[in-house]
Protein backbone atom coordinates (compact mmCIF):
# COMPACT_ATOMS: atom_id res chain seq x y z
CA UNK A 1 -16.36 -26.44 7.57
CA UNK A 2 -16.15 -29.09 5.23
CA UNK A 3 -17.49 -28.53 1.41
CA UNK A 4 -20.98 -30.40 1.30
CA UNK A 5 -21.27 -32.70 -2.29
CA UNK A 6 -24.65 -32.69 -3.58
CA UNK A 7 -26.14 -36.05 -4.17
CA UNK A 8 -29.06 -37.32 -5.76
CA UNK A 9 -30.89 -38.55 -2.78
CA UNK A 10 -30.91 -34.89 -1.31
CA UNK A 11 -33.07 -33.34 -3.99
CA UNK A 12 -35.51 -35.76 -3.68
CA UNK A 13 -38.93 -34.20 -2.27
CA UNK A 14 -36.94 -31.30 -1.94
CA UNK A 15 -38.70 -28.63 -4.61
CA UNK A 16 -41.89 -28.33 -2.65
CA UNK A 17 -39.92 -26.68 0.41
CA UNK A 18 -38.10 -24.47 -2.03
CA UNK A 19 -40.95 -23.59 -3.67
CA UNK A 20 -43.13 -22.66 -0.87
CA UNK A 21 -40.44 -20.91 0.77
CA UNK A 22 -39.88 -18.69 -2.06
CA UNK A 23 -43.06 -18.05 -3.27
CA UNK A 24 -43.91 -14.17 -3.76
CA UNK A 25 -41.40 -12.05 -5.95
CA UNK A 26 -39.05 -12.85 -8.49
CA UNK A 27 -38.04 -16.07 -5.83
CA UNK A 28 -40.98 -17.61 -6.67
CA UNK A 29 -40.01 -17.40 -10.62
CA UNK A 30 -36.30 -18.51 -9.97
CA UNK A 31 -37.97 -21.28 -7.39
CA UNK A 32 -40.33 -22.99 -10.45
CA UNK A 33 -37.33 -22.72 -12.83
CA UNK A 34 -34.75 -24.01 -10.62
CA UNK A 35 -36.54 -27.41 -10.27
CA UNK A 36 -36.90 -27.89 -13.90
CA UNK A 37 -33.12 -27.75 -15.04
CA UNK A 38 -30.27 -29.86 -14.34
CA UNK A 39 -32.32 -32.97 -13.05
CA UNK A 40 -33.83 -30.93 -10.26
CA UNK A 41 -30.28 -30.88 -8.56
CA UNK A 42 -30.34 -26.57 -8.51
CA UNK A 43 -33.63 -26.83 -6.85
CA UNK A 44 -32.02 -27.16 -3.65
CA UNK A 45 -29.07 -24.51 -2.49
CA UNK A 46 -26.70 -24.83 -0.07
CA UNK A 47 -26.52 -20.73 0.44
CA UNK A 48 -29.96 -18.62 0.37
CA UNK A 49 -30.72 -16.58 -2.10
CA UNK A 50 -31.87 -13.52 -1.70
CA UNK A 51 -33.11 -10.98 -3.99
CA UNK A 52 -33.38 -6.99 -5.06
CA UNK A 53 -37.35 -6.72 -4.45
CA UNK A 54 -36.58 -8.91 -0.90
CA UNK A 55 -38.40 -12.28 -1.81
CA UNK A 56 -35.69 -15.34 -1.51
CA UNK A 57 -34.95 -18.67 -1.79
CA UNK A 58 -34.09 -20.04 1.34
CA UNK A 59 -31.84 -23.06 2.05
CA UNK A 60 -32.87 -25.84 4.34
CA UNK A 61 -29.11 -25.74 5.52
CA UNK A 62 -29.15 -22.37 6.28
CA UNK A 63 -25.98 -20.70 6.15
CA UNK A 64 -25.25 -17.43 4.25
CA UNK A 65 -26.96 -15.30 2.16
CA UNK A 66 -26.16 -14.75 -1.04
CA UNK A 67 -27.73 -11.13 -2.27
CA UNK A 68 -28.99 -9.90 -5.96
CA UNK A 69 -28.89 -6.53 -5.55
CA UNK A 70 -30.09 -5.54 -8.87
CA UNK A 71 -31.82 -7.11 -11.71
CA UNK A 72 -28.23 -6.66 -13.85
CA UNK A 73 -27.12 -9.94 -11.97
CA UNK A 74 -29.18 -12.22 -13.59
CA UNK A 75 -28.83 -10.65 -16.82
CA UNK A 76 -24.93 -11.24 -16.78
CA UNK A 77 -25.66 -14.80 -15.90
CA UNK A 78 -28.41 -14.91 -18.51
CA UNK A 79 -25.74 -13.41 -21.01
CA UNK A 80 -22.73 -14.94 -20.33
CA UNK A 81 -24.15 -18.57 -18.71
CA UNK A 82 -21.71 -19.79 -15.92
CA UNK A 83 -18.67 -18.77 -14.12
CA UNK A 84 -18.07 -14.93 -16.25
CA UNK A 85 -21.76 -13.98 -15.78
CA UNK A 86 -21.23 -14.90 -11.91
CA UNK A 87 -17.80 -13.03 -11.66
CA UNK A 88 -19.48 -9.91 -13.85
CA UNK A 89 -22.21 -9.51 -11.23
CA UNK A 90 -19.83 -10.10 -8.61
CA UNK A 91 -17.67 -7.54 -9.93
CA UNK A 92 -19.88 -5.02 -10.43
CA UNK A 93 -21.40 -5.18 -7.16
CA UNK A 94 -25.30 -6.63 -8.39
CA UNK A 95 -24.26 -10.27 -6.39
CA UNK A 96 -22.88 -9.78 -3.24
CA UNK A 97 -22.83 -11.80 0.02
CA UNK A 98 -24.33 -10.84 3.35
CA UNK A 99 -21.73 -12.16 5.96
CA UNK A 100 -18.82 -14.03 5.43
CA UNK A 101 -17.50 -15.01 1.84
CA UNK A 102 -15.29 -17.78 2.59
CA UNK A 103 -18.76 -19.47 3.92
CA UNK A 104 -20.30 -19.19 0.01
CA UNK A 105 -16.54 -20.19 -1.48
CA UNK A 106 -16.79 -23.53 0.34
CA UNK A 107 -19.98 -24.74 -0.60
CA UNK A 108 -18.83 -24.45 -3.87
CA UNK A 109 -18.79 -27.90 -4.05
CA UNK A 110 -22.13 -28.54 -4.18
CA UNK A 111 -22.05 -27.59 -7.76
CA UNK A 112 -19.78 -29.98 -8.75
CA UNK A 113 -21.14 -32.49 -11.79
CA UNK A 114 -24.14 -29.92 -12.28
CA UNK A 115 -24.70 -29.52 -16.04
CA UNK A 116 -26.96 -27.45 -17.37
CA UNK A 117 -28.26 -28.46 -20.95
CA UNK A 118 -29.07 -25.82 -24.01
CA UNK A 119 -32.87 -26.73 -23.17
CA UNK A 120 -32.22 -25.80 -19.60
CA UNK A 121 -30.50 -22.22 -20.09
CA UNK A 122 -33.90 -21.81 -22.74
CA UNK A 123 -35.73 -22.25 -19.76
CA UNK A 124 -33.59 -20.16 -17.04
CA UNK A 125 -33.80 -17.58 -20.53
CA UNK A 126 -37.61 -17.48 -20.06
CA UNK A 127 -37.39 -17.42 -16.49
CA UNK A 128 -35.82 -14.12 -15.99
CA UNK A 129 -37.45 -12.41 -19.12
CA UNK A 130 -40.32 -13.36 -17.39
CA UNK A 131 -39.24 -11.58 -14.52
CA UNK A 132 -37.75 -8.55 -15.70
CA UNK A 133 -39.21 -8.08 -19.02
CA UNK A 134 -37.83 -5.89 -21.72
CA UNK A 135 -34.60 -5.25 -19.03
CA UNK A 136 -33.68 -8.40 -19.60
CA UNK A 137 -32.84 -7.56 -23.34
CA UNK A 138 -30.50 -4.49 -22.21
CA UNK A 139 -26.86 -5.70 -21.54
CA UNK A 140 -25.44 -4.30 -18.36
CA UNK A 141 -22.03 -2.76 -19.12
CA UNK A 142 -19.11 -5.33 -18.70
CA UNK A 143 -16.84 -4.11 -15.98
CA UNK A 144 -14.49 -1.64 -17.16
CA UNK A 145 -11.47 -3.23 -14.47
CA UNK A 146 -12.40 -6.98 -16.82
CA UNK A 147 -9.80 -7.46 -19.18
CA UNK A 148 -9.17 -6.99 -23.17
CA UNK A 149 -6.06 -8.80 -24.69
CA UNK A 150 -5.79 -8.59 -28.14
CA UNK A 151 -3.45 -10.07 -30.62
CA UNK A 152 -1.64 -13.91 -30.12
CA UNK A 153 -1.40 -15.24 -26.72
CA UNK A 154 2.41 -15.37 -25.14
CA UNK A 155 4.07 -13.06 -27.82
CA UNK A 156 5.91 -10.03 -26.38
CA UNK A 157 3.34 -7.12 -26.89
CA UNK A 158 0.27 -9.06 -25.42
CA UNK A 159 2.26 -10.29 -22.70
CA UNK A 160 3.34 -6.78 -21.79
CA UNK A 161 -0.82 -5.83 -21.78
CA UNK A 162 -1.35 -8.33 -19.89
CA UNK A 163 1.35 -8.21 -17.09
CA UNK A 164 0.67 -4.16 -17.02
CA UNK A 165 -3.20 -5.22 -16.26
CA UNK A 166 -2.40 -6.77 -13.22
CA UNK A 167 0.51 -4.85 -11.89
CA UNK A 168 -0.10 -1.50 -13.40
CA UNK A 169 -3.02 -1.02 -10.68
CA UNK A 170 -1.39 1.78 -8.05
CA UNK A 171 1.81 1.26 -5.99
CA UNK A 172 -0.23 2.24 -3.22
CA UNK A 173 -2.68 -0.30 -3.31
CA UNK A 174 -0.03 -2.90 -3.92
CA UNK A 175 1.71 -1.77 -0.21
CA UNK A 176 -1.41 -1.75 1.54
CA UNK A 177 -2.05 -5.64 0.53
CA UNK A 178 1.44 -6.70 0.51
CA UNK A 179 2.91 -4.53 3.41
CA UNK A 180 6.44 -2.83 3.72
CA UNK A 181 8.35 -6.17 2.25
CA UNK A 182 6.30 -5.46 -1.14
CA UNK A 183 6.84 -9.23 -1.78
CA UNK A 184 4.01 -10.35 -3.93
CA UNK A 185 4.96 -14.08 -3.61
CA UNK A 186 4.52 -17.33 -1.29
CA UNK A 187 6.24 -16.23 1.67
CA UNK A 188 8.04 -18.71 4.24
CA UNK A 189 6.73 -19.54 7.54
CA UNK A 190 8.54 -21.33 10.84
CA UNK A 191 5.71 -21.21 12.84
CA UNK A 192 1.79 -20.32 11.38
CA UNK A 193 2.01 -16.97 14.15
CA UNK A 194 4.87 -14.97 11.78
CA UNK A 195 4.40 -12.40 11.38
CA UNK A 196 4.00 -11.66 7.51
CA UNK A 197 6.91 -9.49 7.05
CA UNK A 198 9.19 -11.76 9.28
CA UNK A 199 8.14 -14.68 6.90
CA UNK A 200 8.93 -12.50 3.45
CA UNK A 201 12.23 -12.09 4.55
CA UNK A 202 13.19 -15.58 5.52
CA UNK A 203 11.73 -16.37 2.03
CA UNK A 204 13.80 -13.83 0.55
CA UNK A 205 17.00 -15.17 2.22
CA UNK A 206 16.15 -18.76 1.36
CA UNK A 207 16.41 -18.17 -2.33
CA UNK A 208 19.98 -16.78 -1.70
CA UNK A 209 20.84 -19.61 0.88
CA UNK A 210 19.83 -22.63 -2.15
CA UNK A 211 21.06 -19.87 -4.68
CA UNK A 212 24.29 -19.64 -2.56
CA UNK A 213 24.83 -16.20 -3.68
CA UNK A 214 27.93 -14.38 -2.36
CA UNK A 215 29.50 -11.34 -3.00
CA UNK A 216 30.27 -10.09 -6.61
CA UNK A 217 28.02 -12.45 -7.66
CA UNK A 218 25.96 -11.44 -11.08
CA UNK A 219 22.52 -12.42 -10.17
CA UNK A 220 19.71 -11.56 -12.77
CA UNK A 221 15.88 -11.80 -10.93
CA UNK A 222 13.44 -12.10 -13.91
CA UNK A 223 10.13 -10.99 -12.99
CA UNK A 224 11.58 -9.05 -9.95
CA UNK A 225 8.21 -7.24 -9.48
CA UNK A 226 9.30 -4.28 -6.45
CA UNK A 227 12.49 -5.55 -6.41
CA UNK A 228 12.78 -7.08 -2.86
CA UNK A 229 14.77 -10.24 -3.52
CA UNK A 230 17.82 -7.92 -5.15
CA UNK A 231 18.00 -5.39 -2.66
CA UNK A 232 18.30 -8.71 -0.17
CA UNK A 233 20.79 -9.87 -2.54
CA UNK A 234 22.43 -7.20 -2.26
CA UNK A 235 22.27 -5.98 1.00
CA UNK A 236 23.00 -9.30 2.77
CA UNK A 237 25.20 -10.97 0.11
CA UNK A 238 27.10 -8.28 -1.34
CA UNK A 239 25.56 -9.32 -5.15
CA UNK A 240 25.33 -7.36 -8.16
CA UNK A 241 22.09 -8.09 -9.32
CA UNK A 242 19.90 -7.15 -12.10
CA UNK A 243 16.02 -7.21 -12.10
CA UNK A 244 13.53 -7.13 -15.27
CA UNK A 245 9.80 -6.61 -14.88
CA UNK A 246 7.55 -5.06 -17.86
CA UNK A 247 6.08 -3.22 -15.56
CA UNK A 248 6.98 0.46 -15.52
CA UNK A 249 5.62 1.75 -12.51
CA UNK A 250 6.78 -1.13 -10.46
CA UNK A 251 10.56 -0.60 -11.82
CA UNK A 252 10.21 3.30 -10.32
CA UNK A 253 8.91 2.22 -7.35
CA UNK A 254 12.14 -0.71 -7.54
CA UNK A 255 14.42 2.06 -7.96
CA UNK A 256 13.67 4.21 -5.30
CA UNK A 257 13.59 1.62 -2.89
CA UNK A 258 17.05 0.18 -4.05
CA UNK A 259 18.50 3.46 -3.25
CA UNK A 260 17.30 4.13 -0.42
CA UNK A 261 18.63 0.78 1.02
CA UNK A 262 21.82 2.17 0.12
CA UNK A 263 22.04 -0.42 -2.98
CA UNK A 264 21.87 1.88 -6.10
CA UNK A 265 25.14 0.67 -7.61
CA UNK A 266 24.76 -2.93 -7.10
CA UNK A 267 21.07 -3.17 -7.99
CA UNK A 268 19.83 -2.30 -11.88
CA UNK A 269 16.38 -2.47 -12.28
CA UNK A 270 15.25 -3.22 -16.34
CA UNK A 271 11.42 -2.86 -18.26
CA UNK A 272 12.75 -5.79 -20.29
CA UNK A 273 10.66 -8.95 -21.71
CA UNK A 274 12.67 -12.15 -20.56
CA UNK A 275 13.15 -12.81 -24.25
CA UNK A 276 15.00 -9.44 -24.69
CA UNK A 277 17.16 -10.70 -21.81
CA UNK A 278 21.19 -10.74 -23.73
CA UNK A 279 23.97 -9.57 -21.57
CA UNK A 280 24.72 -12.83 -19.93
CA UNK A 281 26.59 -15.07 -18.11
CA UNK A 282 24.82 -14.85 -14.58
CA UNK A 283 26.43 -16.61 -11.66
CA UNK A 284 22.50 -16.88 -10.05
CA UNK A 285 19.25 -17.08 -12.06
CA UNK A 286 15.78 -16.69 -9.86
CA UNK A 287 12.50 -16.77 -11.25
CA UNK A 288 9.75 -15.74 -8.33
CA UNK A 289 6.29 -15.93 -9.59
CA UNK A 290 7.11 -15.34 -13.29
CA UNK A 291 6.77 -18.93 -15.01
CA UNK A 292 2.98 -18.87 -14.58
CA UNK A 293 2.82 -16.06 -17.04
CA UNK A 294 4.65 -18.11 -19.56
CA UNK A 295 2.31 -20.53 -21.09
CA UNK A 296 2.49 -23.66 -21.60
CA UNK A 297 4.09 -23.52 -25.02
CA UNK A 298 6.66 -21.04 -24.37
CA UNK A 299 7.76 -23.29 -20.95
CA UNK A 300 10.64 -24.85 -23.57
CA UNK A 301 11.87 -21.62 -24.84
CA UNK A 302 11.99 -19.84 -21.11
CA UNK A 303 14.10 -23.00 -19.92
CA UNK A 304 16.55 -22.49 -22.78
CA UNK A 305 16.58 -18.88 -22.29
CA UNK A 306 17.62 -19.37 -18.47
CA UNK A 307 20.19 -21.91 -19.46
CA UNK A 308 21.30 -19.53 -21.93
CA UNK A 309 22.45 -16.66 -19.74
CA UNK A 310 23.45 -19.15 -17.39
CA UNK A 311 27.35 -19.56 -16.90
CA UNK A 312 28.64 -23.55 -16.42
CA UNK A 313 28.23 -24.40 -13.07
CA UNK A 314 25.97 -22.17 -12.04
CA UNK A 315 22.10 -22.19 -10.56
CA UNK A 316 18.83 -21.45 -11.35
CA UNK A 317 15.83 -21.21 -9.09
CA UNK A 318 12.54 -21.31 -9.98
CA UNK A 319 9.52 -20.70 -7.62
CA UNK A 320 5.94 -20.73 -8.89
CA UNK A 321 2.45 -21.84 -8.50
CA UNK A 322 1.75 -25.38 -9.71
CA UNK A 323 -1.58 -27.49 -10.25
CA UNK A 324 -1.96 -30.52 -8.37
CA UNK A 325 -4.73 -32.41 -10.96
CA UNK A 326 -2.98 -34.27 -13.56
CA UNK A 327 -5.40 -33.30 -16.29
CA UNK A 328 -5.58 -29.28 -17.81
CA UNK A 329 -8.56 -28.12 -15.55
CA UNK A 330 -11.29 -26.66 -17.37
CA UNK A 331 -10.44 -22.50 -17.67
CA UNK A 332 -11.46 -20.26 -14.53
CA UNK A 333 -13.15 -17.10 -16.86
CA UNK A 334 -12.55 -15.31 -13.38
CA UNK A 335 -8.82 -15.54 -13.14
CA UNK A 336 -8.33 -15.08 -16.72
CA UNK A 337 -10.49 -11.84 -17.40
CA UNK A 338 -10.26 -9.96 -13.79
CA UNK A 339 -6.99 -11.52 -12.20
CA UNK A 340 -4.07 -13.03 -14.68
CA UNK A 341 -5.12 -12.78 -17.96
CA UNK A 342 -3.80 -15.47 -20.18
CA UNK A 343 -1.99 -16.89 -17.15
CA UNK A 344 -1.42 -21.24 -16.99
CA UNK A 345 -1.03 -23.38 -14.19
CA UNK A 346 1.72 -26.26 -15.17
CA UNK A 347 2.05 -29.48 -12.92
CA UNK A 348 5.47 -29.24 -11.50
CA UNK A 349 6.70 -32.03 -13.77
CA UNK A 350 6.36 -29.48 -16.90
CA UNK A 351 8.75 -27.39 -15.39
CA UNK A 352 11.45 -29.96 -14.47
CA UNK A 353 10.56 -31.54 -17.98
CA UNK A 354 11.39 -28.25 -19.69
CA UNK A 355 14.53 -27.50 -17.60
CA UNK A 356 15.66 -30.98 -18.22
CA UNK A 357 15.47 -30.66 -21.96
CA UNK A 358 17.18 -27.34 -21.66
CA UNK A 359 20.13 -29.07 -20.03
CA UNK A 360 19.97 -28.16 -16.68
CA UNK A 361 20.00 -30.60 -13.89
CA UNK A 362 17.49 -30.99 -10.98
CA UNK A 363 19.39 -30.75 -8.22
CA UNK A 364 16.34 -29.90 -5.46
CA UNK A 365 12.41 -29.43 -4.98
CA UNK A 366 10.91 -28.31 -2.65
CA UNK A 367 6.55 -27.78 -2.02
CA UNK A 368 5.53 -24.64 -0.47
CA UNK A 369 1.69 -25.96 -0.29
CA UNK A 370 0.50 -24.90 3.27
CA UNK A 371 3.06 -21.81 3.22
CA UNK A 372 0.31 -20.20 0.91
CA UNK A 373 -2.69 -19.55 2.50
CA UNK A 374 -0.95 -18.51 5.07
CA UNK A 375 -0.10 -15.69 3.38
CA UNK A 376 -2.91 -15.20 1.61
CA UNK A 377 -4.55 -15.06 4.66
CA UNK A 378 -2.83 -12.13 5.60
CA UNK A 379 -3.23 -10.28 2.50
CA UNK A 380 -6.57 -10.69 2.91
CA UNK A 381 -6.85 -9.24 6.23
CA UNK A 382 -4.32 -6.53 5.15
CA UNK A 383 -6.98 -5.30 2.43
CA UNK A 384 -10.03 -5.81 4.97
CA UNK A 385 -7.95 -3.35 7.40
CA UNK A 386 -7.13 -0.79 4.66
CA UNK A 387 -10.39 -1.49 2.60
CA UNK A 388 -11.75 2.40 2.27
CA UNK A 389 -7.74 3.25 1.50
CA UNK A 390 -7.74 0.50 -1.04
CA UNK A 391 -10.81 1.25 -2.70
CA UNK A 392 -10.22 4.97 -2.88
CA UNK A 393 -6.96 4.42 -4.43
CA UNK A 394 -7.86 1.69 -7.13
CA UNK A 395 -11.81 1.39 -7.15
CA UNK A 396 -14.40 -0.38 -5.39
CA UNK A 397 -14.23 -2.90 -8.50
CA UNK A 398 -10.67 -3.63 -7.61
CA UNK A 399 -11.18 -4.26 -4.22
CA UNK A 400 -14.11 -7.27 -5.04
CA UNK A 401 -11.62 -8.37 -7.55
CA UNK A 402 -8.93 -9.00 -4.78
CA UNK A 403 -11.34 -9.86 -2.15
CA UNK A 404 -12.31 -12.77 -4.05
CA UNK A 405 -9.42 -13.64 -5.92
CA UNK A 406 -7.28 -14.37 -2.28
CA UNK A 407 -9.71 -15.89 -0.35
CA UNK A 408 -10.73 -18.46 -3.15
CA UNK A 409 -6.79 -18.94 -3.83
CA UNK A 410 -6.15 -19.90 -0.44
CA UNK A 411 -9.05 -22.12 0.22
CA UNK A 412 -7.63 -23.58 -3.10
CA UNK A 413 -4.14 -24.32 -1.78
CA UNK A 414 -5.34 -25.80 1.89
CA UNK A 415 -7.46 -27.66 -0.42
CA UNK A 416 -4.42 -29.08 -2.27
CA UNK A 417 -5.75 -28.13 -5.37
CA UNK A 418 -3.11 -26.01 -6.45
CA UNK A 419 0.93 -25.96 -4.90
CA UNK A 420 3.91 -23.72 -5.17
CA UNK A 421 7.26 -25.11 -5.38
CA UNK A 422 10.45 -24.43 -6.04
CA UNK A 423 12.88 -25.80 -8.06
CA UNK A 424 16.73 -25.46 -7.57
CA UNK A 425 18.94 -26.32 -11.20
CA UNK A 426 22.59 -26.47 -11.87
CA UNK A 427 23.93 -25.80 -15.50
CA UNK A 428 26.97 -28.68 -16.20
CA UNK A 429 30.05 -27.87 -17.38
CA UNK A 430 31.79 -26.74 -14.37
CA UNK A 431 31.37 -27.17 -10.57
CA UNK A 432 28.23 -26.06 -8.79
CA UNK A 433 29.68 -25.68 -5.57
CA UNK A 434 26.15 -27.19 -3.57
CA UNK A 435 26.76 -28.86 -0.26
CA UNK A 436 26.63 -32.58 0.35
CA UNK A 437 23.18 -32.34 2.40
CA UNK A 438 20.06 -30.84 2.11
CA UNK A 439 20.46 -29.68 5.55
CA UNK A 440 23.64 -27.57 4.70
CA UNK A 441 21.95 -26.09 1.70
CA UNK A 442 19.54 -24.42 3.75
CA UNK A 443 21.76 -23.19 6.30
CA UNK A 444 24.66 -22.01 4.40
CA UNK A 445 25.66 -18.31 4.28
């Protein structure tokens, strides 16, 4: 289904339909104040809206149904105008959609260019205190699961909050999204039918294969989450390899499953901040997933810090999401209060820029772009098949969060709005021991 643009020419004529179609309940109060904000462009939706006393506002397009469930939806919008009110209400379970939710996430577009003036929120303002009365004045509570930072953005102790808001969640529910690889990362696909775990593992072995990690080789994973990639490391390549996360609970659950792949003494699993990070050289650097936690400020510092525990000659791989749009995209209150807080999407440039300054050389780069929905996809159906396990285990809260947070990331990466790639480096001063050909690089042992 392709996401419909709204124009000017299809509003015109259009608010008599949409008023007489929703004209008895609060729709006929949202109908009359839709078609005087914005230009008239929100007087015509491309989703029906329905709400709590059953009166709507039906589409001409027809298509899903978008539900307020309770009057507390359109006082988070009223409260906090735009994207946070919407993922509040979403959240909390007073907007919800009747049928399918990637239908709703790709009309999004429909939206784009709309701007809605000071005067017009006065007038949505009157709207729904018209409609709810004194209600309107009581603030619905903000969703305890919505994160609270405090302190300056990218140093150590807010970092750690907010890394343990999005992994500290339950083990548990991590497994039943992720499945028995535990690899919460673009996996790699041969064919679109993988299975997911079959395409984990080839990911896991590609970062060894470009890595070219052998045996007794010091590896250090930062960011190694459950620790998948260095018990592969280990397992398959005979490494000695060292993970950090600042995650406690996901360094327990590392440790167990290091030993009982057999790895104990060849895996060491750290709750270290990369910038605590002092016992180099490494022979093999990866970085899975991390960088986008970094900031864009603190890009300079990680590449120095990498080079740093680097030895001369060897390699550094980094793998991480990456915006496509070559301006900074306006913020997504979403992402950054229920998802990663304080997380930043760099264009892949900024990374090779910043490993380049650092003094590594770019030595191979490779996009991951249509790898990712992929497996979104099938995180997505993993929570819809667990989804009473999931929510018993981290909240029905959680579960929306997810829900909507994967589906709107993949539609976002088949949209080729956002990438992943990864980015293979070699520190100079000694021989880096990479093939000739591409070819060979992925295929070595």
């Amino acid at each position: 289904m392709k996401t419909e643009r709204a124009t000017p020419q299809m509003f015109r004529g259009s608010r008599r339909v949409l008023v007489q179609r929703g004209s008895r309940g609060v729709a006929a109060a949202a109908s009359r104040a839709l078609a005087n904000v914005a230009d008239g462009r929100l007087s015509i939706l491309p989703v029906t809206i329905r709400f709590w006393d059953g009166s709507e506002l039906a589409s001409p397009h027809g298509g899903p149904v978008v539900a307020l469930r309770d009057p507390a939806a359109l006082v988070h919008m009223l409260r906090a105008p735009g994207q946070l009110g919407l993922a509040r209400a979403w959240v909390d379970g007073s907007l919800d959609v009747e049928g399918d939710l990637e239908a709703v996430l790709r009309v999004r577009g429909a939206f784009y260019g709309v701007r809605v003036s000071a005067a017009d929120r006065a007038r949505l303002a009157g709207a729904v205190l018209q409609a709810l009365g004194t209600r309107a004045l009581r603030p619905p509570p903000i969703p305890p699961v919505e994160a609270r930072l405090h302190g300056r953005r990218h140093w150590p102790v807010r970092d750690r909050d907010a890394v343990r808001h999005h992994y500290d969640v339950s083990n548990r529910f991590y497994r039943l999204v992720l499945g028995p690889s535990m690899v919460y990362s673009c996996a790699y696909f041969e064919d679109p039918g993988d299975t997911l775990e079959a395409a984990q593992e080839r990911k896991l072995d590609l970062i060894c294969r470009k890595l070219g990690v052998a045996e007794g080789d010091r590896l250090l994973d930062v960011g190694c989450g459950w620790g998948s990639l260095v018990i592969h490391a280990a397992q398959r390549y005979g490494a000695v390899a060292v993970g950090v996360t600042l995650s406690e609970p996901q360094a327990q659950l590392a440790r167990e499953r290091a030993a009982q792949a057999g790895v104990p003494d060849r895996v060491e699993i750290r709750v270290q901040d990369y910038r605590e990070i002092a016992d180099g050289p490494y022979d093999k650097i990866a970085s899975v997933g991390m960088y986008e936690h970094v900031g864009r400020a603190e890009l300079g510092r990680y590449a120095r810090m990498v080079t740093g525990l680097l030895r001369p000659g060897g390699l550094f791989l980094n793998h991480g999401i990456t915006r496509l749009v070559p301006h900074q995209p306006e913020a997504d209150p979403f992402i950054a209060r229920y998802v990663f807080p304080d997380g930043e999407l760099h264009p892949v440039t900024g990374m090779l820029g910043a490993m380049q300054e650092a003094g590594l050389e770019i030595r191979d780069v490779e996009s991951l772009r249509e790898h990712y929905p992929l497996t979104l996809r099938r995180w997505v159906a993993n929570l819809a098949a667990h989804r009473d396990e999931a929510i018993a285990e981290a909240g029905a809260q959680r579960e929306r969060v997810w829900r909507l947070y994967m589906l709107g990331s993949a539609l976002g990466f088949e949209a080729g709005e956002i990438s992943v790639h990864q980015a293979l480096a070699a520190r100079p001063g000694a021989p880096h021991g990479l093939p000739l050909t591409r070819a060979k690089l992925l295929s070595r042992n």
